[in-house]
N, C-alpha and C. Protein backbone atom coordinates (compact mmCIF):
# COMPACT_ATOMS: atom_id res chain seq x y z
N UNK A 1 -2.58 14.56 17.42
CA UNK A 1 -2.94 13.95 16.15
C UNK A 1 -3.38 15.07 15.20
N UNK A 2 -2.88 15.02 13.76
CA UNK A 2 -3.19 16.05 12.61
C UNK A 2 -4.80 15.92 12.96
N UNK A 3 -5.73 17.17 12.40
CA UNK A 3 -7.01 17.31 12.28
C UNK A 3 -7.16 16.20 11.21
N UNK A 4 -6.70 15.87 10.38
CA UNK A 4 -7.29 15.17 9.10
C UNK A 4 -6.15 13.60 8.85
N UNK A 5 -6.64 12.84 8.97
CA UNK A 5 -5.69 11.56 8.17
C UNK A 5 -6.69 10.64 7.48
N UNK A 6 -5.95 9.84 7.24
CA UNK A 6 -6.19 8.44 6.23
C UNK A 6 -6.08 7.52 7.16
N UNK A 7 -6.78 6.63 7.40
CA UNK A 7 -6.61 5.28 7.51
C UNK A 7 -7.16 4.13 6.46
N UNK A 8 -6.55 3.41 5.95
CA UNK A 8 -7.00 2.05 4.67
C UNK A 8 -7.16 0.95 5.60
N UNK A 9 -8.01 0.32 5.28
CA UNK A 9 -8.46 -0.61 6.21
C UNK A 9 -8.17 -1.79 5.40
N UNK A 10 -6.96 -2.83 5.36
CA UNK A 10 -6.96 -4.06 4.90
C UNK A 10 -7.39 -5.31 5.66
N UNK A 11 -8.08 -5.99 4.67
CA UNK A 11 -7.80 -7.32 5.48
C UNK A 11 -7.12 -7.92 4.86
N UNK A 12 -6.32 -9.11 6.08
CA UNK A 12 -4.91 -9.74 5.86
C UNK A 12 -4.94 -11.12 6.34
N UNK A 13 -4.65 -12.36 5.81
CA UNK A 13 -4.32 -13.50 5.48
C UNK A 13 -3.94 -14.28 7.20
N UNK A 14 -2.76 -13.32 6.98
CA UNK A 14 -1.89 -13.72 8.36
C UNK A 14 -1.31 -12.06 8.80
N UNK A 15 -1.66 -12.05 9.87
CA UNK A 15 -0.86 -10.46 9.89
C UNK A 15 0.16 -10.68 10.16
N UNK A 16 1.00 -11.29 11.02
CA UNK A 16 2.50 -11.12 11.12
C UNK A 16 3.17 -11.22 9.85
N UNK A 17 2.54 -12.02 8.93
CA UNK A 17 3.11 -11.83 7.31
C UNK A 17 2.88 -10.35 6.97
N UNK A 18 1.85 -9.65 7.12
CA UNK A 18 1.63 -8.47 6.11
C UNK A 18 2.16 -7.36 7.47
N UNK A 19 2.70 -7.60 8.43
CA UNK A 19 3.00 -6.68 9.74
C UNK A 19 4.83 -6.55 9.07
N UNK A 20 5.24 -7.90 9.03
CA UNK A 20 6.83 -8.22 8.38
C UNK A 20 7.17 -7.59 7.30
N UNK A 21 5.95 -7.42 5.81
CA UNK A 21 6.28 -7.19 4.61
C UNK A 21 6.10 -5.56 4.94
N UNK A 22 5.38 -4.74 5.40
CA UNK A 22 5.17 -3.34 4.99
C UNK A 22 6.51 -3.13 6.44
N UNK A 23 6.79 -3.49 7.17
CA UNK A 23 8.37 -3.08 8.35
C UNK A 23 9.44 -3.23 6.69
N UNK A 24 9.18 -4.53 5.73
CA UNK A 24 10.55 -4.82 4.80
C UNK A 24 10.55 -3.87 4.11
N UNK A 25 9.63 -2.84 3.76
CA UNK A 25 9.39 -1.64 2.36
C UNK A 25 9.13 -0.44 3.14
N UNK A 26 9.91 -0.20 4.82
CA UNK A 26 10.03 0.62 5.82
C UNK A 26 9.24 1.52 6.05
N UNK A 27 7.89 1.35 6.27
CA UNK A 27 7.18 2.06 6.84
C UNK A 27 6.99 1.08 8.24
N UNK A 28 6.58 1.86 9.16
CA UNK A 28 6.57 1.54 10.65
C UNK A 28 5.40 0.75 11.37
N UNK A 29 5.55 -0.15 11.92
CA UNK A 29 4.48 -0.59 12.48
C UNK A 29 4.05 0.60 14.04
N UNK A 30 3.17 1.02 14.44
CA UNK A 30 2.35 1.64 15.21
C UNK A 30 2.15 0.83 16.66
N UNK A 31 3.17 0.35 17.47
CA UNK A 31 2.77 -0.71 18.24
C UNK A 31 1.22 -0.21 19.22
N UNK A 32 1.22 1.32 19.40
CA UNK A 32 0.71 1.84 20.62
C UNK A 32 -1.70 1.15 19.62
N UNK A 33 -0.96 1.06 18.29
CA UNK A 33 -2.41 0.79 17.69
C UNK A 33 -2.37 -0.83 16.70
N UNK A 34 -1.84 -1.69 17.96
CA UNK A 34 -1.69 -3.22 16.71
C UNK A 34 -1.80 -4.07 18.66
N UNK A 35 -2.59 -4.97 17.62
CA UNK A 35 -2.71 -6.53 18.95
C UNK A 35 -2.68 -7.58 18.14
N UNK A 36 -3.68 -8.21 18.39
CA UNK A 36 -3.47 -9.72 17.74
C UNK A 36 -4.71 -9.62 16.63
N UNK A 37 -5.45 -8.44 16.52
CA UNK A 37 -6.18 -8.88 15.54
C UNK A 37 -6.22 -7.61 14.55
N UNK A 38 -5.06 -6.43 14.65
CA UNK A 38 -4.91 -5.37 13.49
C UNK A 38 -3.91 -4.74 14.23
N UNK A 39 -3.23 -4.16 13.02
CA UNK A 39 -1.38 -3.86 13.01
C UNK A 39 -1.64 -2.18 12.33
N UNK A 40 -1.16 -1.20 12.74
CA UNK A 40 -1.24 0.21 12.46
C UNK A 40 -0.04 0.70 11.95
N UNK A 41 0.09 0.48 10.26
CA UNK A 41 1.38 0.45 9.62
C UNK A 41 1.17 1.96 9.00
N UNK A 42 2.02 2.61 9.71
CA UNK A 42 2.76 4.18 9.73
C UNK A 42 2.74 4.99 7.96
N UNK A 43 2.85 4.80 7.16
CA UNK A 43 3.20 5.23 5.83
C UNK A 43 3.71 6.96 6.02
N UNK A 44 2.85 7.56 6.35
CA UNK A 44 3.49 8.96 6.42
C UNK A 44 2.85 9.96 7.72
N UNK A 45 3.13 10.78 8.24
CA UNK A 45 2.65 10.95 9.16
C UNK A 45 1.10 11.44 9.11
N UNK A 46 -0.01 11.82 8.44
CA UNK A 46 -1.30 11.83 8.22
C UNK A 46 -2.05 10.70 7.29
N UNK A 47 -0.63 9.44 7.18
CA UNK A 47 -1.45 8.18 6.02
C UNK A 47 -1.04 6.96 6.99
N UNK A 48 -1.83 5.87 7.35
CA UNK A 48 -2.11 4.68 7.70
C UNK A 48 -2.92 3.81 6.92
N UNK A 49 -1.92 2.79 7.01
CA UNK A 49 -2.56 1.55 6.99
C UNK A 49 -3.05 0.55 8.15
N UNK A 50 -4.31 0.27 8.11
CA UNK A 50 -5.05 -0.76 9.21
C UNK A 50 -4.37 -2.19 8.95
N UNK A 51 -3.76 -2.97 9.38
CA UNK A 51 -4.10 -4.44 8.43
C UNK A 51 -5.16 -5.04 9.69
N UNK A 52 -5.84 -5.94 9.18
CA UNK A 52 -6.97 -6.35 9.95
C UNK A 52 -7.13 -7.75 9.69
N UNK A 53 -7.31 -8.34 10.67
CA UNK A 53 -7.34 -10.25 10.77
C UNK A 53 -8.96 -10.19 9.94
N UNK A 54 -9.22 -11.27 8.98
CA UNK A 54 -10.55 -11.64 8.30
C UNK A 54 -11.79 -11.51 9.37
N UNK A 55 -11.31 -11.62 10.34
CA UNK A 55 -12.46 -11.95 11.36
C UNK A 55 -12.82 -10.40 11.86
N UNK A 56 -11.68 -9.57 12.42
CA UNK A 56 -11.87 -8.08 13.22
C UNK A 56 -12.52 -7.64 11.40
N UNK A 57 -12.30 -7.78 10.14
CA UNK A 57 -12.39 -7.09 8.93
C UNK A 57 -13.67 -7.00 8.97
N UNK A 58 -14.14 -8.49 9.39
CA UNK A 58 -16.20 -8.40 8.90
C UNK A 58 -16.37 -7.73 10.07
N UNK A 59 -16.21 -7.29 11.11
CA UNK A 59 -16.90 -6.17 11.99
C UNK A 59 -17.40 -4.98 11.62
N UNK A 60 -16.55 -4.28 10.38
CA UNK A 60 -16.69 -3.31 9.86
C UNK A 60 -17.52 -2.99 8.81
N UNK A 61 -18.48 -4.40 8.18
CA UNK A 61 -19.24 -4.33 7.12
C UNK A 61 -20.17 -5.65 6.98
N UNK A 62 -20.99 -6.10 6.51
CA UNK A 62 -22.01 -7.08 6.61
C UNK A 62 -21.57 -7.37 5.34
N UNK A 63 -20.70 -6.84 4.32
CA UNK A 63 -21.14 -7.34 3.03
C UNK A 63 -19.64 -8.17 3.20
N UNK A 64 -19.52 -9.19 2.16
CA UNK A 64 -18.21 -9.80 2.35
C UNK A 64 -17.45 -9.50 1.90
N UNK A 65 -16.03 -9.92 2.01
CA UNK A 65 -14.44 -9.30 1.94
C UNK A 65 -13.84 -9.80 0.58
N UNK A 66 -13.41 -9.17 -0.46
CA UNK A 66 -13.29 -9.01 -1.43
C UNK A 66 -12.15 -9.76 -1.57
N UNK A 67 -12.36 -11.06 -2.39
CA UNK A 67 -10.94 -11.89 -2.38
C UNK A 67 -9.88 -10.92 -3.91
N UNK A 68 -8.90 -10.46 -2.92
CA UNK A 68 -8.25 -9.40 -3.57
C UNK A 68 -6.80 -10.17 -4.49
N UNK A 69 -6.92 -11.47 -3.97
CA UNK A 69 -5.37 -12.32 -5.12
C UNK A 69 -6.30 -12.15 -5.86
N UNK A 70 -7.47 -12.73 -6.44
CA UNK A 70 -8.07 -12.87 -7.91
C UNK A 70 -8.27 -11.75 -8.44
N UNK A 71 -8.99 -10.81 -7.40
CA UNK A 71 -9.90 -9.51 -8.20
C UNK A 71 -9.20 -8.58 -7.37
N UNK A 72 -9.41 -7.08 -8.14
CA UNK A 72 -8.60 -5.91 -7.69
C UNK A 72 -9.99 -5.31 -6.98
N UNK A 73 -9.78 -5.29 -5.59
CA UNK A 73 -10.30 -4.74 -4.78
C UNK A 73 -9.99 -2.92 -4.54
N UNK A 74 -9.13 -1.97 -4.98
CA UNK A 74 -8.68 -0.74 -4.84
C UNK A 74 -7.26 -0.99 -5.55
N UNK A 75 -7.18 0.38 -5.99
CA UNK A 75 -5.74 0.84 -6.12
C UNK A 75 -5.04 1.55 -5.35
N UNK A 76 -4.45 1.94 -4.50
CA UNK A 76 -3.98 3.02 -3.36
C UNK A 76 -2.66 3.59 -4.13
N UNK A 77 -2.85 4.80 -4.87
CA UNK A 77 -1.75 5.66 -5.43
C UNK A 77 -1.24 5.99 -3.97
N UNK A 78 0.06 6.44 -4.05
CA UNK A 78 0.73 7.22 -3.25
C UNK A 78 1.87 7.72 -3.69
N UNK A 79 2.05 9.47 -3.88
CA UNK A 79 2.73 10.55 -4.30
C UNK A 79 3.79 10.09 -3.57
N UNK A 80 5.23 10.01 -3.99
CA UNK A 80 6.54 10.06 -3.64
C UNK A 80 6.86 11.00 -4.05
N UNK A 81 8.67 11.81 -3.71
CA UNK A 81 9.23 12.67 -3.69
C UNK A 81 9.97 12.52 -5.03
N UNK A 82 10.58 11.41 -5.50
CA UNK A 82 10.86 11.57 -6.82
C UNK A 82 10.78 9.70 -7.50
N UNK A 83 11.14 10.11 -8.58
CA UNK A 83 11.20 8.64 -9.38
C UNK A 83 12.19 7.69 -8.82
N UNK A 84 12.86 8.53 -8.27
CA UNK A 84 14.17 7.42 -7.48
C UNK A 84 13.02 6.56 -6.47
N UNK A 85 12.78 7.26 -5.47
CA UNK A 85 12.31 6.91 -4.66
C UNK A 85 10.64 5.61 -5.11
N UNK A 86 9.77 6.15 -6.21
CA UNK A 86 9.44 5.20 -6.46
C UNK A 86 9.84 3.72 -6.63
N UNK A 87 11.24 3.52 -7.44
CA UNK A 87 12.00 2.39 -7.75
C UNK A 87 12.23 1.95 -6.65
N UNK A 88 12.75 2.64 -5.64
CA UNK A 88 13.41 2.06 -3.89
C UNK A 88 12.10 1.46 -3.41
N UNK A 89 10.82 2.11 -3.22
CA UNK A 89 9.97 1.02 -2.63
C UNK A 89 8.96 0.07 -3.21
N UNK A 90 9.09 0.59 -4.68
CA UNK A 90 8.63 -1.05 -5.56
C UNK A 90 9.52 -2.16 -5.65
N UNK A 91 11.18 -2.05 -5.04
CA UNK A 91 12.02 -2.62 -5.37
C UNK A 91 11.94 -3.35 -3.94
N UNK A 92 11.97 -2.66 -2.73
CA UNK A 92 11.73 -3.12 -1.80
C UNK A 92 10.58 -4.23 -1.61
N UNK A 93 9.50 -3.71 -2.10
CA UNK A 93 8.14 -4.52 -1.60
C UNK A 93 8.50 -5.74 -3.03
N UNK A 94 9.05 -5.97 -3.67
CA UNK A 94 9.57 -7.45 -4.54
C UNK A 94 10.22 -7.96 -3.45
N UNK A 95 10.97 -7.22 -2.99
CA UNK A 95 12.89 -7.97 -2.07
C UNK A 95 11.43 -8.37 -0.47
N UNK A 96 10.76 -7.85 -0.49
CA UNK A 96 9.61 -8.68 0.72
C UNK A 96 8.88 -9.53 0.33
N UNK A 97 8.79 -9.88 -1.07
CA UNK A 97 7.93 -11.19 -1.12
C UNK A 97 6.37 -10.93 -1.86
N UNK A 98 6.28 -9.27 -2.63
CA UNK A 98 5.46 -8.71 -3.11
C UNK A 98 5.48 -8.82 -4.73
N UNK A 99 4.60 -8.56 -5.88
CA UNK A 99 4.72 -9.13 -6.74
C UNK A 99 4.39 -7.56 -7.80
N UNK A 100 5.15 -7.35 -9.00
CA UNK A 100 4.78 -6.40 -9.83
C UNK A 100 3.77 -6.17 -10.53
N UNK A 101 2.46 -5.61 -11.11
CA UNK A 101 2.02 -5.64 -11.71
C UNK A 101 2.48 -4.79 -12.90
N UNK A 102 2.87 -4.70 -14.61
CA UNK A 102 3.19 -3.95 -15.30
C UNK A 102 2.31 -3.85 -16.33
N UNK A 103 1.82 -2.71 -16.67
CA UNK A 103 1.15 -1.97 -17.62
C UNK A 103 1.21 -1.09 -18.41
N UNK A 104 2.45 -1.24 -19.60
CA UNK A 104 3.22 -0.55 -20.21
C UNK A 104 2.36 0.37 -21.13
N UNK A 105 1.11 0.57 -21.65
CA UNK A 105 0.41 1.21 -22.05
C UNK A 105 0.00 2.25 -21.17
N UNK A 106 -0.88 1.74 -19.79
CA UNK A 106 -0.67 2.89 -18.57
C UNK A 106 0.98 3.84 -18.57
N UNK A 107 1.48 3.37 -18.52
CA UNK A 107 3.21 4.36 -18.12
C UNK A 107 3.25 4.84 -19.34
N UNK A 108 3.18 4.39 -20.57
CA UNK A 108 3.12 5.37 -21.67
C UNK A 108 2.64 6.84 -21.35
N UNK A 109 1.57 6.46 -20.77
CA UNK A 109 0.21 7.80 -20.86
C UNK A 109 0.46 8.57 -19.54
N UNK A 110 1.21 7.86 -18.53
CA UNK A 110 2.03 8.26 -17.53
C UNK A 110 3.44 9.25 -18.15
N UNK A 111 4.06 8.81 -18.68
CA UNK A 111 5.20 9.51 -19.28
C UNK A 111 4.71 10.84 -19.90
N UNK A 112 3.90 10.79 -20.47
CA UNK A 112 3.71 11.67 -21.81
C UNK A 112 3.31 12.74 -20.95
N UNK A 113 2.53 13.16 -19.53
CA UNK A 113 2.17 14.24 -19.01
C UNK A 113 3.64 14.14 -17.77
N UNK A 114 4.65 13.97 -17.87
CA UNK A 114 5.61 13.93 -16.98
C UNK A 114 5.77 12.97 -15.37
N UNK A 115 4.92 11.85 -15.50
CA UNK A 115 4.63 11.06 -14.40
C UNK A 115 5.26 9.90 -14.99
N UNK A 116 6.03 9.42 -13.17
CA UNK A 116 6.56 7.97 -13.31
C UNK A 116 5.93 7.36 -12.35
N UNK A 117 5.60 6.02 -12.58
CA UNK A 117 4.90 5.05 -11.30
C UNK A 117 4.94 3.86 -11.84
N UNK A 118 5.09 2.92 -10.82
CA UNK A 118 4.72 1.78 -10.78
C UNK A 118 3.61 0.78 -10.15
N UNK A 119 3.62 -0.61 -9.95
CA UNK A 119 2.56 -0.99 -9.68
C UNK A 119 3.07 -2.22 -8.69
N UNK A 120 2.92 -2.93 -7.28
CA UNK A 120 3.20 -3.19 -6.79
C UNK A 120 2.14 -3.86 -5.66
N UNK A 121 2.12 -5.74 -5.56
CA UNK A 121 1.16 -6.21 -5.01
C UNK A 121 1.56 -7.04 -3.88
N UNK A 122 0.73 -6.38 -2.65
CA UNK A 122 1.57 -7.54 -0.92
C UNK A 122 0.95 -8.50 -1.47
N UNK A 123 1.41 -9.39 -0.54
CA UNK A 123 0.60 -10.19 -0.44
C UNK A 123 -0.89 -11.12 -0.21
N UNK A 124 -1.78 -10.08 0.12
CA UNK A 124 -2.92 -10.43 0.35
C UNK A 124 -3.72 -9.82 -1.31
N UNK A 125 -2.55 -9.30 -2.06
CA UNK A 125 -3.60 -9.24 -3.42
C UNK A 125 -3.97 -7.64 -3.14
N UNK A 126 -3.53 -6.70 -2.13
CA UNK A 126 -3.66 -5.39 -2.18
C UNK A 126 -2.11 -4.71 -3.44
N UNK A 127 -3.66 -3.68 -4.20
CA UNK A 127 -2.28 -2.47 -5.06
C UNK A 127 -1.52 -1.67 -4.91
N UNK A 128 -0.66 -1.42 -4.78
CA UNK A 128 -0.22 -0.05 -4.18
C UNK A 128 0.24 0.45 -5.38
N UNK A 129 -0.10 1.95 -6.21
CA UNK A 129 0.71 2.11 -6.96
C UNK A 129 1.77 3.76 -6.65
N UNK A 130 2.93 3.45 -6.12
CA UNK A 130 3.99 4.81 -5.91
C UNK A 130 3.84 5.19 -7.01
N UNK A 131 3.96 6.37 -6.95
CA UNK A 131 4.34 7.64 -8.25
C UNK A 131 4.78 8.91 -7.89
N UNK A 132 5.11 9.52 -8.78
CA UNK A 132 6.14 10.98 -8.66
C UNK A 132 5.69 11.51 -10.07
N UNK A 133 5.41 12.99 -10.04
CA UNK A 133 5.03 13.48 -11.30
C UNK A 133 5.73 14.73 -11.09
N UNK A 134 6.54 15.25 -12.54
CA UNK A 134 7.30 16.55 -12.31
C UNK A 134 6.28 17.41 -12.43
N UNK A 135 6.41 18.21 -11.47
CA UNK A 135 5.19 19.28 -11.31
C UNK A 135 6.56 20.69 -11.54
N UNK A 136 5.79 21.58 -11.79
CA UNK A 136 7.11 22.92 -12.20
C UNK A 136 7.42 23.33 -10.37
N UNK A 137 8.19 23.38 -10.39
CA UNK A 137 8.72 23.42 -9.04
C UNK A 137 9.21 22.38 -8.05
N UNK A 138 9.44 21.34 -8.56
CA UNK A 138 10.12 19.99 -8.22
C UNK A 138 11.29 20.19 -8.52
């Protein structure tokens, strides 16, 4: 295992729903770290996602679980390789049953320093926003 990773700790509705949607926008489920009450969805090799049943979620905190359809609980940027590739997995996580958020004033201010991204919501009301920014040497 790398010295350093990420793990995001979600909680999730139904996990075989949110286990199905992040396999549909191809990142990997982790079987050797998923049971019946949290699923270890792969994103890159030093980034994970936890998804976590409501019940294993309050183990981890006394305070309560942030109903994330209404209110934005986090944003989780994540750097892609180019703008193509942004479009492929915001396009994906729609074609799974995920929903857009658009903020054409944000991407303005995105554009203008050479960054593309979008905004992209599973189903349990978590953000994900992909992006790609031309850096000189891209």
């Amino acid at each position: 295992m790398p010295s350093k990773m990420i793990f995001i700790n979600l909680p999730v509705a139904d996990l075989g729903r949110s286990k199905n949607f992040y396999a549909a926008i191809g990142w990997k489920v982790n079987q050797d770290m998923t049971d019946d009450n949290a699923a270890c969805i792969v994103i890159d090799d030093n980034i994970c996602a936890m998804l976590l049943t409501k019940d294993c979620f309050t183990t981890f905190s006394k305070r309560p679980i942030a109903d994330t359809v209404a209110t934005t609980g986090g944003a989780y940027a994540l750097s892609v390789a180019s703008a193509h590739e942004v479009d492929v997995l915001t396009n994906a996580a729609l074609a799974a049953g995920g929903t857009e958020e658009i903020n054409e004033d944000r991407r303005a201010q995105e554009a203008q320093v050479g960054m593309f991204g979008r905004t992209f919501i599973d189903p349990d009301g978590h953000q994900w926003e992909p992006f790609w920014m031309d850096c000189p040497g891209n």
